[in-house]
PDB file of N, CA and C in Angstrom:
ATOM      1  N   UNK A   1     102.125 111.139 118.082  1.00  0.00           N
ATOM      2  CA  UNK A   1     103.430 111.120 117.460  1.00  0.00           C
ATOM      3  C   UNK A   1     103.541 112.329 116.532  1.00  0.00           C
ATOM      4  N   UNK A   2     104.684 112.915 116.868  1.00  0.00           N
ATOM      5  CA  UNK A   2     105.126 114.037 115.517  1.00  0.00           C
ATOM      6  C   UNK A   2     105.556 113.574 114.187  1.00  0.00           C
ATOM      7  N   UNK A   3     105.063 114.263 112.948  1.00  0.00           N
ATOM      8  CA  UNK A   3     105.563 113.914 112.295  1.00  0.00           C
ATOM      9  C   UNK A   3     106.790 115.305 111.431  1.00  0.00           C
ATOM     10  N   UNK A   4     107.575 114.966 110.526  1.00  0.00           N
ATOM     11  CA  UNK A   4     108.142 115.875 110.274  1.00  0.00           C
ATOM     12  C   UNK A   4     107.792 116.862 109.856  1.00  0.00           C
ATOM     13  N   UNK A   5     107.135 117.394 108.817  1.00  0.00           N
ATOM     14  CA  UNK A   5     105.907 118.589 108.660  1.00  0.00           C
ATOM     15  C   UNK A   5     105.648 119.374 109.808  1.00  0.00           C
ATOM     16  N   UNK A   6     105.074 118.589 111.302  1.00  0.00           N
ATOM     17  CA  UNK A   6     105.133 119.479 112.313  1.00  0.00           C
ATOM     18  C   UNK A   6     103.494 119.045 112.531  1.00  0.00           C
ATOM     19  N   UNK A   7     103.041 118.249 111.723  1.00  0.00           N
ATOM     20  CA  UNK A   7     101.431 117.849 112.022  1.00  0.00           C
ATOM     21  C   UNK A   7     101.085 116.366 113.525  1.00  0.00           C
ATOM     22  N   UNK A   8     100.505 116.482 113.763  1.00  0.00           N
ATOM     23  CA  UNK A   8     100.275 115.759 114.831  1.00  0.00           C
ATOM     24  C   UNK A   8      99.288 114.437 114.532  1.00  0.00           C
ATOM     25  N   UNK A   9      99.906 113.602 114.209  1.00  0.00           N
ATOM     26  CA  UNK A   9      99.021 111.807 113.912  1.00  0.00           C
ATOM     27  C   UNK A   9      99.753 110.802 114.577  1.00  0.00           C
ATOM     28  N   UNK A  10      98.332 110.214 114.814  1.00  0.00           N
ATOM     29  CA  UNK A  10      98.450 108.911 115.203  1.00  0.00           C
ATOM     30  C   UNK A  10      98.379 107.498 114.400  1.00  0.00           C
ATOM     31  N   UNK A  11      99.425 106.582 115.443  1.00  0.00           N
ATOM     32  CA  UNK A  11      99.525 105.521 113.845  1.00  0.00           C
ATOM     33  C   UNK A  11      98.449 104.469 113.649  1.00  0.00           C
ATOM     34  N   UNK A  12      97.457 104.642 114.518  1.00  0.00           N
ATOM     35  CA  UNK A  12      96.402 104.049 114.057  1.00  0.00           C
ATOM     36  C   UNK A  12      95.239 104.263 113.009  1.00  0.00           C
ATOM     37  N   UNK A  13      95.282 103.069 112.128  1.00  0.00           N
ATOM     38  CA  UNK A  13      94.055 103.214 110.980  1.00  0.00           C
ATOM     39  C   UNK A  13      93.236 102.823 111.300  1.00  0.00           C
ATOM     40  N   UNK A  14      91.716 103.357 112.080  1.00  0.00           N
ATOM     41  CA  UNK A  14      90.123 102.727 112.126  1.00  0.00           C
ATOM     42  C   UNK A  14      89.761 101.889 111.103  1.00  0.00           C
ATOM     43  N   UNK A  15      88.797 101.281 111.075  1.00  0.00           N
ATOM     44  CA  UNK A  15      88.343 100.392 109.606  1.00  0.00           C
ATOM     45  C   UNK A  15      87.091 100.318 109.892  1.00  0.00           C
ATOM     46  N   UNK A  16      86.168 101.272 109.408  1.00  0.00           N
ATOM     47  CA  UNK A  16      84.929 101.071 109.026  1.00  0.00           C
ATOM     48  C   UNK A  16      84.232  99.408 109.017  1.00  0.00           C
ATOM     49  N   UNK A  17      83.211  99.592 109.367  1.00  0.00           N
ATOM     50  CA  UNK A  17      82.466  98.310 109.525  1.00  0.00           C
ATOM     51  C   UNK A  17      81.101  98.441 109.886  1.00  0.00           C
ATOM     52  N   UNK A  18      80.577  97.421 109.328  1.00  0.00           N
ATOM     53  CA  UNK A  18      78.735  97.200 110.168  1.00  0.00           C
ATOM     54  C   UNK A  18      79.207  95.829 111.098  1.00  0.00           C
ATOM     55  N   UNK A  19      78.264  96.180 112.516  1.00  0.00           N
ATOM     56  CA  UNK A  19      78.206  95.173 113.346  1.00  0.00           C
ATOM     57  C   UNK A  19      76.384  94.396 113.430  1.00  0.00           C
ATOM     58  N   UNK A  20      76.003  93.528 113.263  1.00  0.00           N
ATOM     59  CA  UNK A  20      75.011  92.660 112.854  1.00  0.00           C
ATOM     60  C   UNK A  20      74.950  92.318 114.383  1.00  0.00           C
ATOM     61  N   UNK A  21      73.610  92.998 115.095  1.00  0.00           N
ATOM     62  CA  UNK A  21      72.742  92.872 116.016  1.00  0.00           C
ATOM     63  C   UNK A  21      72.194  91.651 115.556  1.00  0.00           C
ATOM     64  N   UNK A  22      71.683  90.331 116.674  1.00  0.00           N
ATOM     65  CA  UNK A  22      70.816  89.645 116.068  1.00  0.00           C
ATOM     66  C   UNK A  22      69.688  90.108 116.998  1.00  0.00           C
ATOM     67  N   UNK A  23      68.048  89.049 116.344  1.00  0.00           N
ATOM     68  CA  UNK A  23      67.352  89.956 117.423  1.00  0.00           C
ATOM     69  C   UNK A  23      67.268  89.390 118.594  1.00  0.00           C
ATOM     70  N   UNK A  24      66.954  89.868 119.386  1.00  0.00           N
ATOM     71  CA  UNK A  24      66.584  89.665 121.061  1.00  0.00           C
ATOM     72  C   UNK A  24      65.493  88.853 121.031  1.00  0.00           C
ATOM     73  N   UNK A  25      65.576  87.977 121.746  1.00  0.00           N
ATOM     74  CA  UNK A  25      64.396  87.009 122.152  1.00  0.00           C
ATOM     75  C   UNK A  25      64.398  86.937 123.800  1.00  0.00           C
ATOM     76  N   UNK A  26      62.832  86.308 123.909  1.00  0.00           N
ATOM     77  CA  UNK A  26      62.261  86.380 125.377  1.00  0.00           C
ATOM     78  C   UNK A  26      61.554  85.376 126.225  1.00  0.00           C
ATOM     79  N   UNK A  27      61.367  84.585 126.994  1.00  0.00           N
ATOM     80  CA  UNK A  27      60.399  83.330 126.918  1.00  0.00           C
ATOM     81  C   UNK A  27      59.710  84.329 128.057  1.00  0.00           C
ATOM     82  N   UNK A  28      58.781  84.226 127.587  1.00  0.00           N
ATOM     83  CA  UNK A  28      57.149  85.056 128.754  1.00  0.00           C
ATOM     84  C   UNK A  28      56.012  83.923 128.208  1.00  0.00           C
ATOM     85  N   UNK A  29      55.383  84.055 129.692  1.00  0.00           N
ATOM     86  CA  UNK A  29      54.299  83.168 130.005  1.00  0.00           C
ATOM     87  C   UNK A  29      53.174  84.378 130.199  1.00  0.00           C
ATOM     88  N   UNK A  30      51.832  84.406 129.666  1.00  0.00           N
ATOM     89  CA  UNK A  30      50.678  84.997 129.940  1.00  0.00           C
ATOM     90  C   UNK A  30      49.690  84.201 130.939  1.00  0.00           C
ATOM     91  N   UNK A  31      49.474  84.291 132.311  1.00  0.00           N
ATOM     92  CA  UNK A  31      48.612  84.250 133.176  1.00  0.00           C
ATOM     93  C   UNK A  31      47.779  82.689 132.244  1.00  0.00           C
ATOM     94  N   UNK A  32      46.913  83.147 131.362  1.00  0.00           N
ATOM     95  CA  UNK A  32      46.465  81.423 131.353  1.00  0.00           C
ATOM     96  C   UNK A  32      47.094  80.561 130.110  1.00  0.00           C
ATOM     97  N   UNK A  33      48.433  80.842 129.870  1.00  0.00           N
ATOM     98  CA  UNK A  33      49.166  79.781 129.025  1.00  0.00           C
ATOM     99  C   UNK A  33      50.004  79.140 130.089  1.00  0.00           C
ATOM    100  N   UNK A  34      49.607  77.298 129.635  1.00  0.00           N
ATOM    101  CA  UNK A  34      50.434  76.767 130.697  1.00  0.00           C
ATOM    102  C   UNK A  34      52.207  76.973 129.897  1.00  0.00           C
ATOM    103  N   UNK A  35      52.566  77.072 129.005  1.00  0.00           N
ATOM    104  CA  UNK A  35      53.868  77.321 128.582  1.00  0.00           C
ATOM    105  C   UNK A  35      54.295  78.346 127.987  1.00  0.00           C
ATOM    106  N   UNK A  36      55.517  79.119 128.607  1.00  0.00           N
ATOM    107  CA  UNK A  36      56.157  80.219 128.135  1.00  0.00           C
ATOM    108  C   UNK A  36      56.231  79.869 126.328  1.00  0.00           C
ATOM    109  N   UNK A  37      56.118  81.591 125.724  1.00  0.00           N
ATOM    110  CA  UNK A  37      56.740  81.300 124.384  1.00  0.00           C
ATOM    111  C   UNK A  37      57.702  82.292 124.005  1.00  0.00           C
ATOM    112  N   UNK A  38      58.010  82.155 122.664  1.00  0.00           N
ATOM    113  CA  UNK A  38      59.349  83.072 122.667  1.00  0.00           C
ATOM    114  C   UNK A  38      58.569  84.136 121.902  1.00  0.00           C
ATOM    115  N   UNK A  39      59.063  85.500 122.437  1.00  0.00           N
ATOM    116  CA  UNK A  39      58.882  86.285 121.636  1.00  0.00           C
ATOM    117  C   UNK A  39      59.966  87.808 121.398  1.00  0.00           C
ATOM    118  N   UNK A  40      59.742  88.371 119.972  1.00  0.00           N
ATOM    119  CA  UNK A  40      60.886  88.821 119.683  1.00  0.00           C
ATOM    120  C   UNK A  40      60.752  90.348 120.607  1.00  0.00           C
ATOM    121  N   UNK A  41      61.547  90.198 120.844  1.00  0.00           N
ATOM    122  CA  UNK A  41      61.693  91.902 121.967  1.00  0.00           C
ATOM    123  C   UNK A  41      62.277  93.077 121.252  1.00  0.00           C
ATOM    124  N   UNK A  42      63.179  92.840 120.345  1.00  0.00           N
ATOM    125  CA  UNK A  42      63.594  93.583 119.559  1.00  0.00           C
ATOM    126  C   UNK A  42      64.923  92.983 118.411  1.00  0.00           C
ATOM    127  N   UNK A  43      64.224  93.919 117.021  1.00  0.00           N
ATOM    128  CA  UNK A  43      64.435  92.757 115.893  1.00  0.00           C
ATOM    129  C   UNK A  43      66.081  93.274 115.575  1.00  0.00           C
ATOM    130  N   UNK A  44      66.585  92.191 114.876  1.00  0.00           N
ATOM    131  CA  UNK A  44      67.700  91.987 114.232  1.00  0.00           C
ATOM    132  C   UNK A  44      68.549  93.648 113.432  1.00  0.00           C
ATOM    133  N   UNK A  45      69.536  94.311 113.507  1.00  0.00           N
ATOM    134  CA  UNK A  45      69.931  95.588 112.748  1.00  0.00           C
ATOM    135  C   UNK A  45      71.212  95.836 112.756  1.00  0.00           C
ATOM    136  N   UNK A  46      71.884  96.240 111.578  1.00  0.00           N
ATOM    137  CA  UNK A  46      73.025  96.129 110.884  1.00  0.00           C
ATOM    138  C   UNK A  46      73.452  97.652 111.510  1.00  0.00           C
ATOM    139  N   UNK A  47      74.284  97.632 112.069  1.00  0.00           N
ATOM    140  CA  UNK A  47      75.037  99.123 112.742  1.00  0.00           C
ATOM    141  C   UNK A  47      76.219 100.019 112.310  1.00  0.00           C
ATOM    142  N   UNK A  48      76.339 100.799 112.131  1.00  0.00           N
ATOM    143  CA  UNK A  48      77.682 101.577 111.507  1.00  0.00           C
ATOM    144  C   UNK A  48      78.449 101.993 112.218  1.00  0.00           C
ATOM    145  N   UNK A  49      79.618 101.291 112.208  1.00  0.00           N
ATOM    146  CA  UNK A  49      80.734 101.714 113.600  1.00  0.00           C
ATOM    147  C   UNK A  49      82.292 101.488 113.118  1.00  0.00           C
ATOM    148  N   UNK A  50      83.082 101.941 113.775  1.00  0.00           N
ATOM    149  CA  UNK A  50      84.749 102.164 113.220  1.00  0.00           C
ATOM    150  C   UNK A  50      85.144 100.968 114.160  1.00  0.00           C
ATOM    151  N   UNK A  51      85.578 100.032 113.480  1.00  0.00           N
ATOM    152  CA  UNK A  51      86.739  99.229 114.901  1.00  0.00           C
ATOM    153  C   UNK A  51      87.917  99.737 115.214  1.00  0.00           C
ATOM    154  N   UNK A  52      88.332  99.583 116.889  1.00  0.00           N
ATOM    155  CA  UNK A  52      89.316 100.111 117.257  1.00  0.00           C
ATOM    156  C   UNK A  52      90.400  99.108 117.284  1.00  0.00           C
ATOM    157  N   UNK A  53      90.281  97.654 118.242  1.00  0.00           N
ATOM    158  CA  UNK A  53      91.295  96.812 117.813  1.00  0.00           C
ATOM    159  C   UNK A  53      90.304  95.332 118.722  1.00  0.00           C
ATOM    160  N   UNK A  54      91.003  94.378 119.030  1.00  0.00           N
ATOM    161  CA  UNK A  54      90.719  93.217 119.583  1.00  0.00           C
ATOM    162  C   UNK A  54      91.056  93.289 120.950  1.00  0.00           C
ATOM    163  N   UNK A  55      90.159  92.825 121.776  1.00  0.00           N
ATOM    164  CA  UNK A  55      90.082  92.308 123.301  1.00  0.00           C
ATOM    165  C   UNK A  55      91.056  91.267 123.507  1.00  0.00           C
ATOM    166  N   UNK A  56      92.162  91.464 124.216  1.00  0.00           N
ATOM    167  CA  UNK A  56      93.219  90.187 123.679  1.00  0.00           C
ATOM    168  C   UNK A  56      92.972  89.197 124.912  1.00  0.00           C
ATOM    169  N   UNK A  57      92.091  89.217 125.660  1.00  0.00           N
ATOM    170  CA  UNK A  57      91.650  88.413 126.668  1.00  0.00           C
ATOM    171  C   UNK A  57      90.066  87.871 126.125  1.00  0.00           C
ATOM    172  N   UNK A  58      89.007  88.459 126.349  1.00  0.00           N
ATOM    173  CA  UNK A  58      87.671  88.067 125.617  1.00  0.00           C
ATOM    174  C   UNK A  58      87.799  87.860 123.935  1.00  0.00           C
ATOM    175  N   UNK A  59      88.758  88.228 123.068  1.00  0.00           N
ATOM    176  CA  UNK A  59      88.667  87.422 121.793  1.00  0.00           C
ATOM    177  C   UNK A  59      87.624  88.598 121.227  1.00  0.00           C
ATOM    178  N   UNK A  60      87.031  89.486 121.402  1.00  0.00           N
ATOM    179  CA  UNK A  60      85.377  90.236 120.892  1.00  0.00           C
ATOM    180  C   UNK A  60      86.602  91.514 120.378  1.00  0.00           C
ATOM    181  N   UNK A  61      85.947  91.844 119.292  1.00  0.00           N
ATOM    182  CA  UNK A  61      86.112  93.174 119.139  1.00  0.00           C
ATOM    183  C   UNK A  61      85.992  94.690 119.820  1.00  0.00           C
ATOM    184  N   UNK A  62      86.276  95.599 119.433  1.00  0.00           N
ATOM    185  CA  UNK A  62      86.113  97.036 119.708  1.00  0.00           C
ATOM    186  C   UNK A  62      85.961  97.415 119.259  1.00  0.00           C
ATOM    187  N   UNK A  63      84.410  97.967 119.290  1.00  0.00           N
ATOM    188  CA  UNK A  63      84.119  98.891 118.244  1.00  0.00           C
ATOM    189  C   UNK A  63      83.148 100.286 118.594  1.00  0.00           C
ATOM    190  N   UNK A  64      83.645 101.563 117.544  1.00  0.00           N
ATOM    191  CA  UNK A  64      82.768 102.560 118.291  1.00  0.00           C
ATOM    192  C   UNK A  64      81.450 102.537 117.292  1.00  0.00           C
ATOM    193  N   UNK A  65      80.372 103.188 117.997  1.00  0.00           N
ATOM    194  CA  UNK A  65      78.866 103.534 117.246  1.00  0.00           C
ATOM    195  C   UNK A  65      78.770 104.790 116.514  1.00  0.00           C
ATOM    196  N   UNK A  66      78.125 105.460 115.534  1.00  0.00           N
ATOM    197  CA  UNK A  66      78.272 106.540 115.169  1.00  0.00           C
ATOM    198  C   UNK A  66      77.851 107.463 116.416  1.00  0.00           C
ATOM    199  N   UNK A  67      77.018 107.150 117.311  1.00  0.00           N
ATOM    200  CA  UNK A  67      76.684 107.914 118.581  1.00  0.00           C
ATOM    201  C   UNK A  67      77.825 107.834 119.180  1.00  0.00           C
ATOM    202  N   UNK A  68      78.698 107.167 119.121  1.00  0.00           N
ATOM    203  CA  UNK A  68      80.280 107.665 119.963  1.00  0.00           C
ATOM    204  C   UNK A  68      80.680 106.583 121.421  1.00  0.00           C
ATOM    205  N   UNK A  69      79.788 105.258 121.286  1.00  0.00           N
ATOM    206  CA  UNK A  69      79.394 104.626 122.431  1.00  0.00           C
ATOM    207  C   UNK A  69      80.334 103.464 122.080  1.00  0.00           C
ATOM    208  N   UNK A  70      81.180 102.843 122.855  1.00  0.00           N
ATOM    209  CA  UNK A  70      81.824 101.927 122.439  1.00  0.00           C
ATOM    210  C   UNK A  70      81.327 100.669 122.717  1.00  0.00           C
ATOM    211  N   UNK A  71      81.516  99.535 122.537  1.00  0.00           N
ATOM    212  CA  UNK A  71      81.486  98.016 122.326  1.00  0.00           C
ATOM    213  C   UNK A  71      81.912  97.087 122.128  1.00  0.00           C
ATOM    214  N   UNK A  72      81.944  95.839 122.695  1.00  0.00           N
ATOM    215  CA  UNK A  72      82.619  95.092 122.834  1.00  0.00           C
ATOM    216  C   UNK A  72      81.692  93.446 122.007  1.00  0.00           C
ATOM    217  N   UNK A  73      82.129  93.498 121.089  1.00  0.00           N
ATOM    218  CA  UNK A  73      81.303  92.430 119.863  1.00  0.00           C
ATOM    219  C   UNK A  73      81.801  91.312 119.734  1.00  0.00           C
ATOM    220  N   UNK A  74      81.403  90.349 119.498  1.00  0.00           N
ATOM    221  CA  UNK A  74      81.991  88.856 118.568  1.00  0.00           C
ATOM    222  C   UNK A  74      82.149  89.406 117.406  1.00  0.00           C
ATOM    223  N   UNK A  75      83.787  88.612 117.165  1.00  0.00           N
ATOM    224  CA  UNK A  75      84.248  88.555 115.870  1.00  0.00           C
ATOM    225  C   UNK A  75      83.352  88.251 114.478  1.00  0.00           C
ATOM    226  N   UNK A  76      82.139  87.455 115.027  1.00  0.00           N
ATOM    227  CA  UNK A  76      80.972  87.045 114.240  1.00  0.00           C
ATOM    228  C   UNK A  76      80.533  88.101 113.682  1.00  0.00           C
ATOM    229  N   UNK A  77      79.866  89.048 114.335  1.00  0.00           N
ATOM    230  CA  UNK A  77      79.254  90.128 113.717  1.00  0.00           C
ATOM    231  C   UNK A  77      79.675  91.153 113.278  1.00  0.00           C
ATOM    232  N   UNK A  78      81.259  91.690 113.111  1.00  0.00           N
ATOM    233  CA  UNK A  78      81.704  92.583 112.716  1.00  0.00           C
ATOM    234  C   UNK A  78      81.763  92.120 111.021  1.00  0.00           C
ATOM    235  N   UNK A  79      81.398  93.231 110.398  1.00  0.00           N
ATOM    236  CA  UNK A  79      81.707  92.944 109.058  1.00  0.00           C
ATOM    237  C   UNK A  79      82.174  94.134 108.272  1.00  0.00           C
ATOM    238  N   UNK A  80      84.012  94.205 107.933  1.00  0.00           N
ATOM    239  CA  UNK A  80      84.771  95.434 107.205  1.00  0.00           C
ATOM    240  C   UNK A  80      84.108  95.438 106.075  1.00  0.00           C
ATOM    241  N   UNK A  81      84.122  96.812 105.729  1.00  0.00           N
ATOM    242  CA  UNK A  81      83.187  97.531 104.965  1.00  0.00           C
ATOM    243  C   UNK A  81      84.289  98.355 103.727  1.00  0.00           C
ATOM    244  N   UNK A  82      86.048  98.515 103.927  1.00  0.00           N
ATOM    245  CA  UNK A  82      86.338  98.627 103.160  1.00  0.00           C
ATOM    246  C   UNK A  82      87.373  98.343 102.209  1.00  0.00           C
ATOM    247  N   UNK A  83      87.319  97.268 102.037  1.00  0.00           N
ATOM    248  CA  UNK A  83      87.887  96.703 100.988  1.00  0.00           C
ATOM    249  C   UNK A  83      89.593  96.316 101.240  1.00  0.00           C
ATOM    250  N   UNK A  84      89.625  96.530 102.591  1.00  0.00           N
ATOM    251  CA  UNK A  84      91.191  96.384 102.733  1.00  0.00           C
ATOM    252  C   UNK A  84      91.612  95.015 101.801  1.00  0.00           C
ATOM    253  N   UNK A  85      90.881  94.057 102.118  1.00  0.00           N
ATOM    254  CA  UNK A  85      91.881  92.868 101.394  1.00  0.00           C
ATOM    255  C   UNK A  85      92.459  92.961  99.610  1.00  0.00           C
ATOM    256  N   UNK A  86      91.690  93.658  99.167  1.00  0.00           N
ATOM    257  CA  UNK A  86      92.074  94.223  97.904  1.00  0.00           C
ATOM    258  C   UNK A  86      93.554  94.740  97.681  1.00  0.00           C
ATOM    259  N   UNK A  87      93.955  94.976  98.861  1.00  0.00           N
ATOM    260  CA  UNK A  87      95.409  95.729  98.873  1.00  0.00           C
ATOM    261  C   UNK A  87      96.864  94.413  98.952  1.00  0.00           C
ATOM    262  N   UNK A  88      96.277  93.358  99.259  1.00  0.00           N
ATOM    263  CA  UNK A  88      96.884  92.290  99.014  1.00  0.00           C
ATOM    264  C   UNK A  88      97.314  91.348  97.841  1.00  0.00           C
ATOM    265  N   UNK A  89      98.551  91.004  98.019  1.00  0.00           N
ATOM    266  CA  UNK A  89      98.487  90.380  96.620  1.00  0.00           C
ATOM    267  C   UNK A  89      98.836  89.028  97.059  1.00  0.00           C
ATOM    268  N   UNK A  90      98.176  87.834  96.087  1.00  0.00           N
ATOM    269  CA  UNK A  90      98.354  86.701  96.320  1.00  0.00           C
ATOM    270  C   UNK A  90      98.811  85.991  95.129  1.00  0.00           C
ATOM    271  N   UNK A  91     100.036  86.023  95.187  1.00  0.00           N
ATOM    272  CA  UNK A  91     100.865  85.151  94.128  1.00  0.00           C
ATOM    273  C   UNK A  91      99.844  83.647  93.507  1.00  0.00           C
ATOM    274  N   UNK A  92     100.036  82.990  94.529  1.00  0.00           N
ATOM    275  CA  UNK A  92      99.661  81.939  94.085  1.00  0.00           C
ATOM    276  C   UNK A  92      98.379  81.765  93.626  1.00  0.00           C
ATOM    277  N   UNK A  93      97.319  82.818  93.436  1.00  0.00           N
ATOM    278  CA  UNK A  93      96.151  82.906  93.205  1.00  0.00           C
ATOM    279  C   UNK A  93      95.997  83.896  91.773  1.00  0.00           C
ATOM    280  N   UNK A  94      96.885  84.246  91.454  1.00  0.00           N
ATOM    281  CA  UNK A  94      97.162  84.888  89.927  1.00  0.00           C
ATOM    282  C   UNK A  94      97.842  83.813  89.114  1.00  0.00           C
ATOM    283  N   UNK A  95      98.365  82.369  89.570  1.00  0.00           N
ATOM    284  CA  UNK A  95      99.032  81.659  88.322  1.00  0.00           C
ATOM    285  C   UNK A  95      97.682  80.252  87.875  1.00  0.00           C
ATOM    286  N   UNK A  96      96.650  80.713  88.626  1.00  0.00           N
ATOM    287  CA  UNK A  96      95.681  79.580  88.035  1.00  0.00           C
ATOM    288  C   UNK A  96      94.928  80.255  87.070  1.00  0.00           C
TER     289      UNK A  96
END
């Protein structure tokens, strides 16, 4: 979109966020254990990525990686990082 100035933006605002990997688990059996056990394959890590918007069919987010790789997350693990709700005002929560 043009704007009047003559500069070129778009009307979308990214919103910073970490997305919360949990860790990976595995059930493997070793040759003389009669029962598989779990083990961790790779651990739990908090990621730095911009969301783009919502999957309006799967419900998961969009989000990019600082490597530039996009993703498709549960709403669970996205967590905004800046402070948008601050910009809100809530009447009824200033008269108590």
């Amino acid at each position: 979109m043009g704007a009047l100035d003559g500069k070129i933006t778009n009307g979308i605002e990214y919103r910073p966020c970490m997305v919360h990997i949990p860790e990976q688990r595995e059930l493997r059996r070793k040759a003389n254990e009669d029962f598989p056990r779990e083990i961790v394959i790779a651990p739990a890590q908090d990621i730095k990525a911009i969301f783009h918007t919502w999957n309006t069919f799967t419900g998961k987010g969009i989000v990019e990686y600082e490597d530039g790789t996009i993703h498709e997350v549960e709403p669970t693990q996205i967590r905004f990082v800046d402070n948008a709700m601050s910009e809100y005002a809530f009447p009824e929560m200033e008269e108590m």
